[in-house]
PDB file of N, CA and C in Angstrom:
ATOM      1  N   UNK A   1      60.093  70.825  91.712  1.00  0.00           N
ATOM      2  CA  UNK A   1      60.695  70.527  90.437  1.00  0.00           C
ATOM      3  C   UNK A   1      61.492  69.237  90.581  1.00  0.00           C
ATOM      4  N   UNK A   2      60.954  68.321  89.747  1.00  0.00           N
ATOM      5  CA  UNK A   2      61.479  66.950  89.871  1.00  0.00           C
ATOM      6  C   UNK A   2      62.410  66.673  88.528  1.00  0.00           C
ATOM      7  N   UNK A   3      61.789  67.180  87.514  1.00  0.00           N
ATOM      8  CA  UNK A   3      61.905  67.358  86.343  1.00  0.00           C
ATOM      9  C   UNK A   3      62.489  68.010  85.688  1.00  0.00           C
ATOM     10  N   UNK A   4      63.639  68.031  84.233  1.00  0.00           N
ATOM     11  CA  UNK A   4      63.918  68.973  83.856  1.00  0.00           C
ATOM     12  C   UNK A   4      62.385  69.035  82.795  1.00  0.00           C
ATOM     13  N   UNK A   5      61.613  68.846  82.255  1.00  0.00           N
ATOM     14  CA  UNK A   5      60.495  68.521  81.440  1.00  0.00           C
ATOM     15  C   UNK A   5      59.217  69.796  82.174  1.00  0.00           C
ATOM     16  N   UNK A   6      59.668  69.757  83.133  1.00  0.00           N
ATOM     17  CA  UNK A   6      58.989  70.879  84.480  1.00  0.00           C
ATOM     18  C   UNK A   6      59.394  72.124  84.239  1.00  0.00           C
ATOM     19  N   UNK A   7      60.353  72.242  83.884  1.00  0.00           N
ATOM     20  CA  UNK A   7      61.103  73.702  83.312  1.00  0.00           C
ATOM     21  C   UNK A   7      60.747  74.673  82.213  1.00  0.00           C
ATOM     22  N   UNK A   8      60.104  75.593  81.835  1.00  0.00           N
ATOM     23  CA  UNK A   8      59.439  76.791  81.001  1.00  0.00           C
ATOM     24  C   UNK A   8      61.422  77.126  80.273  1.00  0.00           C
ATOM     25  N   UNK A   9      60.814  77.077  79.086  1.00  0.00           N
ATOM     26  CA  UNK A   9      62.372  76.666  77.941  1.00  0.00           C
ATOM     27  C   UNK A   9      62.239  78.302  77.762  1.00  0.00           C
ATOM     28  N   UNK A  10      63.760  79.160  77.819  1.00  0.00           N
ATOM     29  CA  UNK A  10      63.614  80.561  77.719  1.00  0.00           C
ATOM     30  C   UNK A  10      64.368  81.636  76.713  1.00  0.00           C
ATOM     31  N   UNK A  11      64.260  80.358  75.584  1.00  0.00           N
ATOM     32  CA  UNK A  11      65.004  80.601  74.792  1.00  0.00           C
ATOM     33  C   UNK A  11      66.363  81.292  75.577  1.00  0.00           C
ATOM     34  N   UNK A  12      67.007  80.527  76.255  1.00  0.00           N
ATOM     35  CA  UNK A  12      68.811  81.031  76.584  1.00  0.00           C
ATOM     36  C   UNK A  12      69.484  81.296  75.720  1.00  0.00           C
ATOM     37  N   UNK A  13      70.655  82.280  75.779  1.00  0.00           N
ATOM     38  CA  UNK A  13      71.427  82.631  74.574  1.00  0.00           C
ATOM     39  C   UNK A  13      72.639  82.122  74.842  1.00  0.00           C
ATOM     40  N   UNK A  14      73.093  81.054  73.859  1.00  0.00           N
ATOM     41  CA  UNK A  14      74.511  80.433  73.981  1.00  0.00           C
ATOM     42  C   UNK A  14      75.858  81.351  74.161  1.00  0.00           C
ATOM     43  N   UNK A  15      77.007  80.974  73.984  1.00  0.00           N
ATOM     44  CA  UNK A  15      78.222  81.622  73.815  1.00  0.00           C
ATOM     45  C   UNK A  15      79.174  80.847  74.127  1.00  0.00           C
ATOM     46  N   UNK A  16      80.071  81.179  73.312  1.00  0.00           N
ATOM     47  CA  UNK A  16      81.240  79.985  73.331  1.00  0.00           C
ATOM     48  C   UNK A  16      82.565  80.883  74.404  1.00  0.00           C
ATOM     49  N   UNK A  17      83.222  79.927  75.374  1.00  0.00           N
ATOM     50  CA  UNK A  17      84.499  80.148  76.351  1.00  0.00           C
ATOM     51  C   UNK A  17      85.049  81.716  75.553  1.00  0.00           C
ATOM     52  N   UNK A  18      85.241  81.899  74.813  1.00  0.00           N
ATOM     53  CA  UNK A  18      85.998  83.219  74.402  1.00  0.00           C
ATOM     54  C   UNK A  18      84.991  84.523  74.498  1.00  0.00           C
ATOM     55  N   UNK A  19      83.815  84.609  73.847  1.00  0.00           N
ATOM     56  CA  UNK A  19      82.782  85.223  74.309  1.00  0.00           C
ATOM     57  C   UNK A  19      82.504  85.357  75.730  1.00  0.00           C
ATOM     58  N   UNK A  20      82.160  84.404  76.628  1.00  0.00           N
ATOM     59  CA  UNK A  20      82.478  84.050  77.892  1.00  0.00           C
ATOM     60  C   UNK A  20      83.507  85.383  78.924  1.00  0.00           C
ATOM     61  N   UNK A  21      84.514  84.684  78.703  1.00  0.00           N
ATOM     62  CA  UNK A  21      85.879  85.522  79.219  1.00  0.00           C
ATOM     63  C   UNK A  21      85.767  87.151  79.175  1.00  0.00           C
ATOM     64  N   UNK A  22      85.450  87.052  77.782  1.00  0.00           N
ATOM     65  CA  UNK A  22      85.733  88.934  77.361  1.00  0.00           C
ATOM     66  C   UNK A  22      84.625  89.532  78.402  1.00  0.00           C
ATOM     67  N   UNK A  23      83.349  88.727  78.295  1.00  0.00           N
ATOM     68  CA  UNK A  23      82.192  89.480  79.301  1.00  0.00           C
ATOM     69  C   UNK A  23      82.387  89.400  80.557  1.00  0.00           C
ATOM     70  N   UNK A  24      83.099  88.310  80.988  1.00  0.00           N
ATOM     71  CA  UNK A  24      83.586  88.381  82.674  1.00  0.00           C
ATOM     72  C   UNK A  24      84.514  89.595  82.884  1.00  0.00           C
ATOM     73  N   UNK A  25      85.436  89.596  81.542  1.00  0.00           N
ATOM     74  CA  UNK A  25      86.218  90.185  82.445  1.00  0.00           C
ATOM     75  C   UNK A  25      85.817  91.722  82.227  1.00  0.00           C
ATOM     76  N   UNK A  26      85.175  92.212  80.915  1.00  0.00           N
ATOM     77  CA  UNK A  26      84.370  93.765  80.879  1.00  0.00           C
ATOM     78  C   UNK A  26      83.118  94.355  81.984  1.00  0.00           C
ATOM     79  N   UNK A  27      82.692  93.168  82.641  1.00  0.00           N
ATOM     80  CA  UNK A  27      81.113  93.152  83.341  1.00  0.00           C
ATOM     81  C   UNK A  27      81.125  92.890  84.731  1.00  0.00           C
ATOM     82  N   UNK A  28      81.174  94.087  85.682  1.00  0.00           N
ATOM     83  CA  UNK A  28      81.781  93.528  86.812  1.00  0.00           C
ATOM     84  C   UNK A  28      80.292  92.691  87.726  1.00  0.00           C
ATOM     85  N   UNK A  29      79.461  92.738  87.422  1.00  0.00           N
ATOM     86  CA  UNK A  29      78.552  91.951  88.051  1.00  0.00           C
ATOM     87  C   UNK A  29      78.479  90.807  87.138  1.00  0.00           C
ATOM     88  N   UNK A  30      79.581  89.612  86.660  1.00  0.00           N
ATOM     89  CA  UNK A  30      79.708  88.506  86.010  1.00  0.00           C
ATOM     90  C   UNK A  30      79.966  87.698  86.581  1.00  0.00           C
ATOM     91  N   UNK A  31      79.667  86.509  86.797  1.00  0.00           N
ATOM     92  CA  UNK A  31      79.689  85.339  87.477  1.00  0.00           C
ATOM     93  C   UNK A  31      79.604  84.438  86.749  1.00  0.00           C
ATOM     94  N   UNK A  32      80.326  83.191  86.548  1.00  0.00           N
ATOM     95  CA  UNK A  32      80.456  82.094  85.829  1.00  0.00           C
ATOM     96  C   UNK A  32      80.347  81.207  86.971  1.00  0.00           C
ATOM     97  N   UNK A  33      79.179  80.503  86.719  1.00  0.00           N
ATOM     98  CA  UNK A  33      78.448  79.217  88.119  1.00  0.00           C
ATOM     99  C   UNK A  33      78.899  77.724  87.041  1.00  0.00           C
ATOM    100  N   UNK A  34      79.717  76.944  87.720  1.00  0.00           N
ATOM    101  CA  UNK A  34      80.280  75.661  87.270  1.00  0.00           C
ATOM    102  C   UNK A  34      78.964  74.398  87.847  1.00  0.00           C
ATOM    103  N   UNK A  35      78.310  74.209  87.013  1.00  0.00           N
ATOM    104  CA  UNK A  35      76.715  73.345  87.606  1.00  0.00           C
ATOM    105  C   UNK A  35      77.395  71.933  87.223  1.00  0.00           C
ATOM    106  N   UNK A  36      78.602  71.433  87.295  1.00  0.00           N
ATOM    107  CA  UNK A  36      78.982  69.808  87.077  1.00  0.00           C
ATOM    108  C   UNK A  36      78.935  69.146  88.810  1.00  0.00           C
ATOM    109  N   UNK A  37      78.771  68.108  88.897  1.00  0.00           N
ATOM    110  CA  UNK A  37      79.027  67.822  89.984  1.00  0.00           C
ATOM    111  C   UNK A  37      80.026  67.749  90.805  1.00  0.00           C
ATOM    112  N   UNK A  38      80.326  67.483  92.425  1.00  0.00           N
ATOM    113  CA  UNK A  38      81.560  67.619  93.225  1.00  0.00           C
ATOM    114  C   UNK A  38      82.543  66.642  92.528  1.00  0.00           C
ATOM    115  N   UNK A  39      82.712  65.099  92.031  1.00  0.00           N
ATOM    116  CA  UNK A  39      84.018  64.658  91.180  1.00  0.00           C
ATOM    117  C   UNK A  39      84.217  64.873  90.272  1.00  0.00           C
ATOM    118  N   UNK A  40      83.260  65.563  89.255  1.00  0.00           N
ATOM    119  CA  UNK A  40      83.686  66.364  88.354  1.00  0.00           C
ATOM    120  C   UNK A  40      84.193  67.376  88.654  1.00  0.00           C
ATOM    121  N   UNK A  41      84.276  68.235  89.712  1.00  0.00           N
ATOM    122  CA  UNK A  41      85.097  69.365  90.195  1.00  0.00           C
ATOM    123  C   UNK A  41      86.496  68.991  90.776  1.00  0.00           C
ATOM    124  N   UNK A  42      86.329  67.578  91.436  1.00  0.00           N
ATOM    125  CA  UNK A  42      87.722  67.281  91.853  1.00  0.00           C
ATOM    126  C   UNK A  42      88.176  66.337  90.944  1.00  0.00           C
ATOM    127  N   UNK A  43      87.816  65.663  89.986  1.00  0.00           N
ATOM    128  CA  UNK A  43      88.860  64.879  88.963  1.00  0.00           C
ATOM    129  C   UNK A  43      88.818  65.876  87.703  1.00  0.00           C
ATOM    130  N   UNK A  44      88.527  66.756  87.394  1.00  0.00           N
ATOM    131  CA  UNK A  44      88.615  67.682  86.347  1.00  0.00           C
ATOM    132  C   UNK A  44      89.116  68.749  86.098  1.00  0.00           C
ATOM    133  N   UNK A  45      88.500  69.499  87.310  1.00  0.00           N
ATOM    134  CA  UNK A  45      89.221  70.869  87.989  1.00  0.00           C
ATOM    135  C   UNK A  45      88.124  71.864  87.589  1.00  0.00           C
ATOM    136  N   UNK A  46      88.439  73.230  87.844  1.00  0.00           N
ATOM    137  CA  UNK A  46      87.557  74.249  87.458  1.00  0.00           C
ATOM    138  C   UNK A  46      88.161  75.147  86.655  1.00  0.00           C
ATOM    139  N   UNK A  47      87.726  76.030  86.375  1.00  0.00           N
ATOM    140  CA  UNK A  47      87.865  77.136  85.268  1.00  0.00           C
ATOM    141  C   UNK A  47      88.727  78.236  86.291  1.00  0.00           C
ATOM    142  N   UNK A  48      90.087  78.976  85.908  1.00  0.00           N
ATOM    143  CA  UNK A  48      90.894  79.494  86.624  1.00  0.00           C
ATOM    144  C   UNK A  48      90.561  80.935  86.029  1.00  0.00           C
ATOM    145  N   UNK A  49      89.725  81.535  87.293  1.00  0.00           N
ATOM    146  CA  UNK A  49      89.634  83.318  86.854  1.00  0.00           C
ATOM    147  C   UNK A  49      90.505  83.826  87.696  1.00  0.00           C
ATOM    148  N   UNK A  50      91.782  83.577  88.208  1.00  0.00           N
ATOM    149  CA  UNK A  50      92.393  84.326  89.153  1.00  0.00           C
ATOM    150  C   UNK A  50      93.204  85.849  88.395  1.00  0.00           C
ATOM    151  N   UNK A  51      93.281  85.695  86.647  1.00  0.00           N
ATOM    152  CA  UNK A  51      93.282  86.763  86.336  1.00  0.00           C
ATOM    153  C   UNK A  51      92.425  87.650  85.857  1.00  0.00           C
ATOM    154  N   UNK A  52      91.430  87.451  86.318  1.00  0.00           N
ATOM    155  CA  UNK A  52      89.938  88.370  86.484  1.00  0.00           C
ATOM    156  C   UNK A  52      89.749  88.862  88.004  1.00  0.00           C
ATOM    157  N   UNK A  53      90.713  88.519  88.755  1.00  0.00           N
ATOM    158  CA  UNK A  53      90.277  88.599  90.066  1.00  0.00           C
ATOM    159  C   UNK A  53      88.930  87.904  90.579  1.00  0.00           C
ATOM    160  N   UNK A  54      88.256  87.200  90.467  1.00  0.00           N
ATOM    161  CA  UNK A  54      87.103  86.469  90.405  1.00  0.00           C
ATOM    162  C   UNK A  54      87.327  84.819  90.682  1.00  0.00           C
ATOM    163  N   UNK A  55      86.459  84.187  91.122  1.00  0.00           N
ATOM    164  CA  UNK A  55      86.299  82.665  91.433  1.00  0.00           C
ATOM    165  C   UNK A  55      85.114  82.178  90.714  1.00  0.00           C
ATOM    166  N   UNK A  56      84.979  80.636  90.085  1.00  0.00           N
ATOM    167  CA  UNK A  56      84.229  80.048  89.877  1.00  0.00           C
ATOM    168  C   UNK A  56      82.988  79.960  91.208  1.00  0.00           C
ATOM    169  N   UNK A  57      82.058  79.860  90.886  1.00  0.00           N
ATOM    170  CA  UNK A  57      80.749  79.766  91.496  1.00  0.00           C
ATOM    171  C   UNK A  57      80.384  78.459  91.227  1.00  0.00           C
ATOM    172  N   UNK A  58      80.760  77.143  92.328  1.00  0.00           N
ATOM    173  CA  UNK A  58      80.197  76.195  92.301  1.00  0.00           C
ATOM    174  C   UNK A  58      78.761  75.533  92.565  1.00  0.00           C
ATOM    175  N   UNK A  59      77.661  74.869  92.153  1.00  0.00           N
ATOM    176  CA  UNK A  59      76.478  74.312  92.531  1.00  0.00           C
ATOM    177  C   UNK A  59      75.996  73.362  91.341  1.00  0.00           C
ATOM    178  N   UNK A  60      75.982  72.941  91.711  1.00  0.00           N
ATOM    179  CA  UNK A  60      75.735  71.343  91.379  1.00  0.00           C
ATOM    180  C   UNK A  60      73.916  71.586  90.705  1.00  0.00           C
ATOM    181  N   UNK A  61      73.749  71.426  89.258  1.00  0.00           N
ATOM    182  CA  UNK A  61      72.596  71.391  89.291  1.00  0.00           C
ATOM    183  C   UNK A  61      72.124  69.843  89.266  1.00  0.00           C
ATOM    184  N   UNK A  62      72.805  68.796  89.037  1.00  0.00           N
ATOM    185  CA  UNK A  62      72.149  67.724  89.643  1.00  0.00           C
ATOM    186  C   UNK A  62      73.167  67.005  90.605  1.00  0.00           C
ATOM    187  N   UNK A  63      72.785  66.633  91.355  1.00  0.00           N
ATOM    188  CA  UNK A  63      73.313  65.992  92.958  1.00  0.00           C
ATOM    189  C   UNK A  63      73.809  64.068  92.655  1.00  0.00           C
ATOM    190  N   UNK A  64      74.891  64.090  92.481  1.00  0.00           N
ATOM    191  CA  UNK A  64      76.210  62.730  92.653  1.00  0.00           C
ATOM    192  C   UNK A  64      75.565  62.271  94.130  1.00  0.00           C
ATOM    193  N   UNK A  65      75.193  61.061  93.708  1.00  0.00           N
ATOM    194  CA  UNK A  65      75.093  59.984  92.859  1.00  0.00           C
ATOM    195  C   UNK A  65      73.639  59.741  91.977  1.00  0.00           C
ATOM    196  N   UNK A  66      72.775  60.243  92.944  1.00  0.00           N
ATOM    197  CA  UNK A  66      71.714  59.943  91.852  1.00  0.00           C
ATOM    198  C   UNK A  66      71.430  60.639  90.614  1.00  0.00           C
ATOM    199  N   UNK A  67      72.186  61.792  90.484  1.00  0.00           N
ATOM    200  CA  UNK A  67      71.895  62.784  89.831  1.00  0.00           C
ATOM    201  C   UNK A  67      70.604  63.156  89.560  1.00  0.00           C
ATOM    202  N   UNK A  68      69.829  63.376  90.540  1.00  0.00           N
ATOM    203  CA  UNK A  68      68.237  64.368  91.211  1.00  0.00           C
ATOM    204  C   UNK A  68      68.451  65.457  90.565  1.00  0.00           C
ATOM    205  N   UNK A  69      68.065  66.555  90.323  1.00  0.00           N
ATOM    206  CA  UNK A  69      67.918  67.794  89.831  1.00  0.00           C
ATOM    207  C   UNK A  69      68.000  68.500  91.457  1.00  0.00           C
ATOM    208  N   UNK A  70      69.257  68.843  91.682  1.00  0.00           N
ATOM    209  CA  UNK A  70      69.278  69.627  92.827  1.00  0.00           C
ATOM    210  C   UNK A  70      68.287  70.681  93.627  1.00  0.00           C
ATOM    211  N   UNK A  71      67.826  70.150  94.233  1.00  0.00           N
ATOM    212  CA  UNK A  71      66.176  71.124  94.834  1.00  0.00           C
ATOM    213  C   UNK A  71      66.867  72.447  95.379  1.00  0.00           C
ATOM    214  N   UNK A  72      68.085  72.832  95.955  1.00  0.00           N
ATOM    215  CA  UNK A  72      68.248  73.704  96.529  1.00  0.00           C
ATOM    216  C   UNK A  72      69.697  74.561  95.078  1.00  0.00           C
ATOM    217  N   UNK A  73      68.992  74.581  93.790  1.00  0.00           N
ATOM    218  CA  UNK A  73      69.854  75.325  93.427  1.00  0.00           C
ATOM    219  C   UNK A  73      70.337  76.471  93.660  1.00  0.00           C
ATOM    220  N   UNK A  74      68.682  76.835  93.079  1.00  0.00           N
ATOM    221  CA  UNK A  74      68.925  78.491  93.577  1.00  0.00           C
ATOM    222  C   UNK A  74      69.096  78.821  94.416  1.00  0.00           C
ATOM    223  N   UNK A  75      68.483  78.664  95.672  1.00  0.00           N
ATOM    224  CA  UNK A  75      69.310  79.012  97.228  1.00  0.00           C
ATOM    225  C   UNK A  75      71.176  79.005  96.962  1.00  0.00           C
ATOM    226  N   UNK A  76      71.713  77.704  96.010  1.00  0.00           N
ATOM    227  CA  UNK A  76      72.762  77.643  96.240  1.00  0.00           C
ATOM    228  C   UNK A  76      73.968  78.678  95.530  1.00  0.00           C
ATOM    229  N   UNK A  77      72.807  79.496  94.619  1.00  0.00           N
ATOM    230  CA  UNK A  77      73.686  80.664  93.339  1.00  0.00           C
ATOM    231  C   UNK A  77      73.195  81.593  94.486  1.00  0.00           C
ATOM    232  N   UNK A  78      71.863  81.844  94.702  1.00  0.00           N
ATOM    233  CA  UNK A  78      71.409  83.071  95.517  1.00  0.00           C
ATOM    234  C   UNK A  78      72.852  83.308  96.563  1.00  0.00           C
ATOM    235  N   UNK A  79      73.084  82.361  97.918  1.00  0.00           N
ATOM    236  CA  UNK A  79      74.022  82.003  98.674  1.00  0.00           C
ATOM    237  C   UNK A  79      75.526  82.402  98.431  1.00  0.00           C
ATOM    238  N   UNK A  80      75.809  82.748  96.721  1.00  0.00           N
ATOM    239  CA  UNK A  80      77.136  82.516  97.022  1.00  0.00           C
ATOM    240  C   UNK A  80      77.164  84.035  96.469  1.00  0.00           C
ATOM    241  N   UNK A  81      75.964  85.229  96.771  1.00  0.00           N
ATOM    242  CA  UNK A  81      76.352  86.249  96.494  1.00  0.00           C
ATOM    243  C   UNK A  81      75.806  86.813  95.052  1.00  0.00           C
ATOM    244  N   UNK A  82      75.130  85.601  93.905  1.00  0.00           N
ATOM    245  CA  UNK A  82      74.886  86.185  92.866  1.00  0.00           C
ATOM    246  C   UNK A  82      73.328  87.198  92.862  1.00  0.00           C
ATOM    247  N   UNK A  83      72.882  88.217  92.431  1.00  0.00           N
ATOM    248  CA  UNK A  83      72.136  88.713  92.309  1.00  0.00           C
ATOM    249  C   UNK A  83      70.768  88.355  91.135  1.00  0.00           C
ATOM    250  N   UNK A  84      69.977  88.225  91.476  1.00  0.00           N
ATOM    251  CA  UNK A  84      68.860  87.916  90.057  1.00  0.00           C
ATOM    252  C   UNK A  84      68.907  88.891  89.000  1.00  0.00           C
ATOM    253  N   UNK A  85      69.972  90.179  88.912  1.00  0.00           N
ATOM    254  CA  UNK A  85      69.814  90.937  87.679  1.00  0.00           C
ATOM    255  C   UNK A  85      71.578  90.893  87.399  1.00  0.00           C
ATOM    256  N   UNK A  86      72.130  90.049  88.077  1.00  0.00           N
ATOM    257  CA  UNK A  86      73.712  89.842  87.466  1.00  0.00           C
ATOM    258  C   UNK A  86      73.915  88.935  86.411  1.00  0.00           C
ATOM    259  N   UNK A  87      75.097  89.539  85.468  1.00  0.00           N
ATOM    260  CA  UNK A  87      74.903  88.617  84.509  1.00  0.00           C
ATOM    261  C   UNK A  87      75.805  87.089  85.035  1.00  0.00           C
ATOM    262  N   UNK A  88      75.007  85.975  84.389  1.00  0.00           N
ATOM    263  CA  UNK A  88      75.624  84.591  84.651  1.00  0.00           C
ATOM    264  C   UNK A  88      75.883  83.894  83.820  1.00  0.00           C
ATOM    265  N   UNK A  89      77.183  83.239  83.829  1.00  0.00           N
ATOM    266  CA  UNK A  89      77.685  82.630  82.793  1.00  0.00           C
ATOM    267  C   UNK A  89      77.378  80.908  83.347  1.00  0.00           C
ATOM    268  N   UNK A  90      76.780  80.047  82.554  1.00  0.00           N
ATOM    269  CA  UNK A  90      76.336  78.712  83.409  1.00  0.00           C
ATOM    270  C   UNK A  90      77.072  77.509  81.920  1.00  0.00           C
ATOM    271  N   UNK A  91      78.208  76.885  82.846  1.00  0.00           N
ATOM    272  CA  UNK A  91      78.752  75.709  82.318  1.00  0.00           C
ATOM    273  C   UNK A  91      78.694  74.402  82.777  1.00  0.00           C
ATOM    274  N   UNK A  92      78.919  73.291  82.151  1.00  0.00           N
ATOM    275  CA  UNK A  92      78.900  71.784  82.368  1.00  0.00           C
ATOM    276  C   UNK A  92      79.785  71.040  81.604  1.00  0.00           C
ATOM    277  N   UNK A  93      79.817  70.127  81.399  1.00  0.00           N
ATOM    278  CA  UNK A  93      80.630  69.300  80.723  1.00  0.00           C
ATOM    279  C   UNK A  93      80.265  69.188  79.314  1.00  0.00           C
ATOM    280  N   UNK A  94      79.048  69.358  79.056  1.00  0.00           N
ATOM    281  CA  UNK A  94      78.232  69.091  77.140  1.00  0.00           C
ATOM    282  C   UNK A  94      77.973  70.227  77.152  1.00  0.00           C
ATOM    283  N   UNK A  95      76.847  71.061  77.735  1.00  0.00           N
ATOM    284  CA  UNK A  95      76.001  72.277  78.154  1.00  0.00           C
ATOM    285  C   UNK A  95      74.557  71.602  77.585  1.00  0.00           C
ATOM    286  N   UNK A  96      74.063  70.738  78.138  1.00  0.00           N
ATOM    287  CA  UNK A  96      73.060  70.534  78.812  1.00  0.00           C
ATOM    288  C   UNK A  96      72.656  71.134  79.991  1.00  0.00           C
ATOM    289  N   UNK A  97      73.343  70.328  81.054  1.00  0.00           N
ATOM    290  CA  UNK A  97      73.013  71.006  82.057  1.00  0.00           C
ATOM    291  C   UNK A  97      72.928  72.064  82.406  1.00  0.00           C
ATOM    292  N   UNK A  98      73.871  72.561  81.710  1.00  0.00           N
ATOM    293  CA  UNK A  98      74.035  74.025  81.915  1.00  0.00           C
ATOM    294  C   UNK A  98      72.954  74.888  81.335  1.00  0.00           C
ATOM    295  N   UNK A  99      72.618  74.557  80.246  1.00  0.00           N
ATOM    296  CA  UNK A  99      71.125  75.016  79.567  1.00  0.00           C
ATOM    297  C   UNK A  99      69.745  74.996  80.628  1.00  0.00           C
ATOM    298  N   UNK A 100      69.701  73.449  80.942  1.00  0.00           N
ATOM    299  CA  UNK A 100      68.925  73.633  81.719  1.00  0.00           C
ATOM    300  C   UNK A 100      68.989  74.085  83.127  1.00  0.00           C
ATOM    301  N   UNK A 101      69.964  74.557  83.861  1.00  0.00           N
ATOM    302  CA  UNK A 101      69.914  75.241  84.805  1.00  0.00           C
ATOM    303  C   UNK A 101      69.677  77.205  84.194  1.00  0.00           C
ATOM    304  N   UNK A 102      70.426  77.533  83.201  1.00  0.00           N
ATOM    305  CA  UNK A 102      69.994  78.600  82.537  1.00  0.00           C
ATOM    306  C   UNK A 102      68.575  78.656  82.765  1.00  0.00           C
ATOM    307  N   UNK A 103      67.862  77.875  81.640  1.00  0.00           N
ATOM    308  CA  UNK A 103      66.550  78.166  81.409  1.00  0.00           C
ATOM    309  C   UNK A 103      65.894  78.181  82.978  1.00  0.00           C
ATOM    310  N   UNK A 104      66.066  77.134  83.924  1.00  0.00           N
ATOM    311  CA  UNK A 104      65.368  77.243  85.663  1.00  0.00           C
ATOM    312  C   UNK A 104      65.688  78.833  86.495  1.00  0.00           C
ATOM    313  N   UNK A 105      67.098  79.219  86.222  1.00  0.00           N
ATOM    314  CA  UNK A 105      67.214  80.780  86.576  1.00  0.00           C
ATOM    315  C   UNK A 105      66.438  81.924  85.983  1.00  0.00           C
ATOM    316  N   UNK A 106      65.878  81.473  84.776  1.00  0.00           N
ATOM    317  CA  UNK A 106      65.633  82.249  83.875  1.00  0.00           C
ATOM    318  C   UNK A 106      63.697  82.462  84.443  1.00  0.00           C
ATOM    319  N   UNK A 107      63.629  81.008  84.469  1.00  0.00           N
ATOM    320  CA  UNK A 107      62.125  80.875  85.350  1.00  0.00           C
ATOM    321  C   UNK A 107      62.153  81.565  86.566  1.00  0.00           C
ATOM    322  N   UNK A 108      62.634  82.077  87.628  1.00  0.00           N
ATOM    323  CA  UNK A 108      63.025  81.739  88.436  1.00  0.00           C
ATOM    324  C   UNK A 108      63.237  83.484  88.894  1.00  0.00           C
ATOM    325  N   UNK A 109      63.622  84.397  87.754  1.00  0.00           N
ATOM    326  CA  UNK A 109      63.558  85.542  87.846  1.00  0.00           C
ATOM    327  C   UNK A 109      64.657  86.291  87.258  1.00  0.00           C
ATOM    328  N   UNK A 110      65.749  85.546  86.928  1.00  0.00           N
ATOM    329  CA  UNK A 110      67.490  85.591  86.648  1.00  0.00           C
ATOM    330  C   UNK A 110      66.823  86.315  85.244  1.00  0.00           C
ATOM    331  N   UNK A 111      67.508  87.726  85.013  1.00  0.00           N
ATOM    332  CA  UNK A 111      67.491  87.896  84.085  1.00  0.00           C
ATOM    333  C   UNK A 111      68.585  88.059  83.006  1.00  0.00           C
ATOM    334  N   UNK A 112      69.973  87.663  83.297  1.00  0.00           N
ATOM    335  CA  UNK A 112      70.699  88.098  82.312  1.00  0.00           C
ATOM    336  C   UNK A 112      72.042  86.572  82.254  1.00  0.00           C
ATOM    337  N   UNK A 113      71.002  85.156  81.705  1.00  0.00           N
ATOM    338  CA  UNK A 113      71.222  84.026  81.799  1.00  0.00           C
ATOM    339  C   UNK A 113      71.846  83.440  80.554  1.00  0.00           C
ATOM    340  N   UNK A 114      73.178  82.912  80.801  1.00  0.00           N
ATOM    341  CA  UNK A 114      73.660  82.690  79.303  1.00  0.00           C
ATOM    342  C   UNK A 114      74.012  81.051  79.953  1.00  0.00           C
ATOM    343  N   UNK A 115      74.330  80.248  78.569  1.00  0.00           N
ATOM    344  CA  UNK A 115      74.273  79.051  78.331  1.00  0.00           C
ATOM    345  C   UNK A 115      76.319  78.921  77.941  1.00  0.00           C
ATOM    346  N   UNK A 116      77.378  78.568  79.014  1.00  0.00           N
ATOM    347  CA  UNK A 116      78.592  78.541  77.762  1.00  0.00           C
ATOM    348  C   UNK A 116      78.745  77.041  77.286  1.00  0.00           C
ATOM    349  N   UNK A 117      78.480  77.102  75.916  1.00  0.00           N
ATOM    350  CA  UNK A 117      79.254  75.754  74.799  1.00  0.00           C
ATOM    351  C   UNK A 117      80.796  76.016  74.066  1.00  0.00           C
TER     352      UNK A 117
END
């Protein structure tokens, strides 16, 4: 996958930060994966679940500087513990990216893949 154009579109279901939250914090297999890149993580910051008891799930779906479409995503959600039937909450800076990393999990086997705008 070179391409986001390569990607099978899966119809993802949006949800906005408040929607978001309530399901992290009701759904204990919830994970919110932050797909912006590493200076967007350090000049921006991340999303603070420390009153969910929970951490952001970092991976980069495209790779600073060239911004490539990260070849080792999924290894990199698989890796940090998420399950292919957990639900995932996937953000970015617009939610593009985040869409399209949705829809690649969604290919991919992820079945319970949300888009947050």
């Amino acid at each position: 996958m070179r391409n986001v154009n390569d990607i099978k579109k899966n119809n993802i279901q949006s949800v906005n930060s408040r929607q978001c939250f309530e399901r992290l914090s009701k759904v204990s297999d919830s994970h919110l994966v932050d797909v912006r890149t590493k200076p967007e993580w350090l000049f921006v910051g991340l999303p603070d679940l420390q009153s969910l008891q929970k951490k952001t799930v970092c991976v980069s779906w495209h790779v600073y500087p060239d911004m490539e479409i990260n070849v080792n995503f999924e290894s990199g959600i698989l890796d940090s513990g998420i399950n292919k039937q957990d639900t995932v909450f996937l953000i970015c800076r617009s939610g593009q990216r985040s869409s399209d990393a949705a829809d690649y999990l969604a290919s991919r086997g992820f079945t319970n893949c949300y888009n947050v705008i």
